[in-house]
C-alpha atoms as a PDB file:
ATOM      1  CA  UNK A   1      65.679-248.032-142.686  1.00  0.00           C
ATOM      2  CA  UNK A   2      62.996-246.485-143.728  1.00  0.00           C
ATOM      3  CA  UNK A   3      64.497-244.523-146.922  1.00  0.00           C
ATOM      4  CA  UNK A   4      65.622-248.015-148.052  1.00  0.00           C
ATOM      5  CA  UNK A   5      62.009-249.718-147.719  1.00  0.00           C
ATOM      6  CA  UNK A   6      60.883-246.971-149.685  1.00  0.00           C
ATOM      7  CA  UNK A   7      63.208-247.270-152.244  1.00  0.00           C
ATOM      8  CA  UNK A   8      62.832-250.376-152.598  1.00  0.00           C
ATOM      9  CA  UNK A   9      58.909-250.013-153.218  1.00  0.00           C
ATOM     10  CA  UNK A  10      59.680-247.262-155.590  1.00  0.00           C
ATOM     11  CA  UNK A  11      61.644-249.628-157.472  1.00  0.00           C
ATOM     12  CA  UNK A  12      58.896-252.331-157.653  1.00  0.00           C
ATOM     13  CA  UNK A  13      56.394-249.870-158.659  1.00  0.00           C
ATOM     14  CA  UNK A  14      58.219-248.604-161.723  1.00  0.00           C
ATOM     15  CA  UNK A  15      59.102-252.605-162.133  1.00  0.00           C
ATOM     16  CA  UNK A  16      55.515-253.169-162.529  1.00  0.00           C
ATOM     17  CA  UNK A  17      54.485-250.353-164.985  1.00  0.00           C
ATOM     18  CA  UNK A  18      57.298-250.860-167.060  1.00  0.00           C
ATOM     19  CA  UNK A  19      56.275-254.468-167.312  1.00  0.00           C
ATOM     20  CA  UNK A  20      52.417-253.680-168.219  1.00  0.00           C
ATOM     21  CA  UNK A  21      53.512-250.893-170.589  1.00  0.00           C
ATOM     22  CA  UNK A  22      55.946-253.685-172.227  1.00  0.00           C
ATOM     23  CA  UNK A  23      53.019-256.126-172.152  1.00  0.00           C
ATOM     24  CA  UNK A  24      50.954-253.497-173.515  1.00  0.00           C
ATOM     25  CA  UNK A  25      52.870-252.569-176.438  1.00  0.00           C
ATOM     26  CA  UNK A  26      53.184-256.661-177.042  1.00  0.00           C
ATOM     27  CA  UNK A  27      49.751-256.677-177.351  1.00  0.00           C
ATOM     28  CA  UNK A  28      49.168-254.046-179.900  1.00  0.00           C
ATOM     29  CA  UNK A  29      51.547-255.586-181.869  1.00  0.00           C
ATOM     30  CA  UNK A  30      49.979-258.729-181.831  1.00  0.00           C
ATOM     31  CA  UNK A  31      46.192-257.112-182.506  1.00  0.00           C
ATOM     32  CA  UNK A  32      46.518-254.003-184.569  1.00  0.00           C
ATOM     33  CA  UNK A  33      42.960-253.645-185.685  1.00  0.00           C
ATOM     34  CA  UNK A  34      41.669-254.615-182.122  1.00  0.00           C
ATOM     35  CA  UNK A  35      43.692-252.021-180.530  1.00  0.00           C
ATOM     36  CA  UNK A  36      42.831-249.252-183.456  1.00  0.00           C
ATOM     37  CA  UNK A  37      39.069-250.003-182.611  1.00  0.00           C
ATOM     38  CA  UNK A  38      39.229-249.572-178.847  1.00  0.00           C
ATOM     39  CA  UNK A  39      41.342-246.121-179.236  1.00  0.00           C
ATOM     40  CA  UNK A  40      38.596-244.983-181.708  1.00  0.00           C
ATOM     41  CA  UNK A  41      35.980-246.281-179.807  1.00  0.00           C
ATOM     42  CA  UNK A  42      37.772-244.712-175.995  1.00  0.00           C
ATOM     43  CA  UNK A  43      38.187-241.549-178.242  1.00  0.00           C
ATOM     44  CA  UNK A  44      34.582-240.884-179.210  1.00  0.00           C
ATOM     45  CA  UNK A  45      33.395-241.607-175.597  1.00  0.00           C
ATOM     46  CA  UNK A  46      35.728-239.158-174.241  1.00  0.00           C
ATOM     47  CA  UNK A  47      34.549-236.516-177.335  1.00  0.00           C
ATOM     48  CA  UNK A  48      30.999-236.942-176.224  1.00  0.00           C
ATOM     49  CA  UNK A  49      31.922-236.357-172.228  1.00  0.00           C
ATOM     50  CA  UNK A  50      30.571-232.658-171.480  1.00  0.00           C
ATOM     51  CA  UNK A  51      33.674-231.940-170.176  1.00  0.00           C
ATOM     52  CA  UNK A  52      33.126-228.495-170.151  1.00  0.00           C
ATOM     53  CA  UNK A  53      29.971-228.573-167.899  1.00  0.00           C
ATOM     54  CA  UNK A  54      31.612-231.210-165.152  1.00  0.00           C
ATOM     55  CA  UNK A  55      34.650-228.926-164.860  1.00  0.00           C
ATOM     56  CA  UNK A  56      32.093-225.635-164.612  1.00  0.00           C
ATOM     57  CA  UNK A  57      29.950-227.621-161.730  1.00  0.00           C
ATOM     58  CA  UNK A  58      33.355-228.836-159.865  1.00  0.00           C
ATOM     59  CA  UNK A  59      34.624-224.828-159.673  1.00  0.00           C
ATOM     60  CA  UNK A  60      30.955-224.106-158.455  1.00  0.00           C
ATOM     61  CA  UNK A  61      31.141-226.943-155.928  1.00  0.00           C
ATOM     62  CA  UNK A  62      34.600-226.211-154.824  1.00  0.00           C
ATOM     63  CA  UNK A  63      33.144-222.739-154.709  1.00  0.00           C
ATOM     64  CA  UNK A  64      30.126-223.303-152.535  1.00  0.00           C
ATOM     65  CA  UNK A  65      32.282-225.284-149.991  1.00  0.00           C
ATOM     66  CA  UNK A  66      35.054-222.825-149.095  1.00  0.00           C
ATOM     67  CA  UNK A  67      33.342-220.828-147.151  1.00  0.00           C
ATOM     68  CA  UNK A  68      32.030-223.615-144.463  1.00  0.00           C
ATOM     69  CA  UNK A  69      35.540-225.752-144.682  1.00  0.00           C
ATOM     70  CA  UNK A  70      37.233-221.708-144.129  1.00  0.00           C
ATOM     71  CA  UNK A  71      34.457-221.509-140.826  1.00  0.00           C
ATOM     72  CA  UNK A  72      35.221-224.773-139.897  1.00  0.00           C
ATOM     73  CA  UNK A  73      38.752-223.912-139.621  1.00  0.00           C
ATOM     74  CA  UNK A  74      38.824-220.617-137.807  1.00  0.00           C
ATOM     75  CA  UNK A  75      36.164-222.228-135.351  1.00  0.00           C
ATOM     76  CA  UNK A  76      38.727-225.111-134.414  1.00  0.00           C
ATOM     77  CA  UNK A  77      42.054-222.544-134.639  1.00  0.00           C
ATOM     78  CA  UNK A  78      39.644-220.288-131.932  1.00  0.00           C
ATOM     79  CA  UNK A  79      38.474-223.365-129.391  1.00  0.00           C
ATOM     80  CA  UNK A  80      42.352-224.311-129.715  1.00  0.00           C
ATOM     81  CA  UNK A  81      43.578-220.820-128.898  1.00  0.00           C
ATOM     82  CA  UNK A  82      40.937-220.793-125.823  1.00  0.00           C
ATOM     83  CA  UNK A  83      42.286-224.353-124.974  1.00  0.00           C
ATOM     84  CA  UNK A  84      45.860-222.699-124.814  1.00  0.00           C
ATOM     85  CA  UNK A  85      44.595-219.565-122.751  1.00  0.00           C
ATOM     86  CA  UNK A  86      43.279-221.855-119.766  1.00  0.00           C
ATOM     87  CA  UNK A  87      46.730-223.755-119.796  1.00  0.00           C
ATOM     88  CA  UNK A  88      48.611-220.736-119.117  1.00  0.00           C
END
């Protein structure tokens, strides 16, 4: 039952994006120059993101926080393996 409800909203999903991409297209045909100016306009935004430095300070980040997540971790596998030794 639950394959087919899933299915089913797998089906709706691509449904709705084919719809908006359809829609989307419709629109860019109907406004050319609008559309040309918002790509342009999206593009230089995304040129003047320092993309560079945000993906540099996410590997530092993602860096900085392994080794707590890695302690929290062993700490919980070691109170469950205590947890385990007073059960048997």
């Amino acid at each position: 039952m639950e394959n087919a409800a899933e299915t089913h909203d797998t089906h709706n999903i691509q449904e709705n994006l084919q719809r908006c991409y359809a829609d989307g297209e419709e629109y860019v045909r109907q406004n050319p120059a609008k559309s040309a100016l918002v790509g342009l306009g999206v593009g230089f935004l995304l040129a003047q993101l320092p993309l560079r430095w945000m993906l540099l300070a996410l590997v530092k980040l993602l860096f900085l926080v392994v080794k707590p997540v890695t302690f929290i971790y062993a700490i919980s596998k070691l109170i469950d393996d205590v947890r385990a030794a007073r059960v048997e």
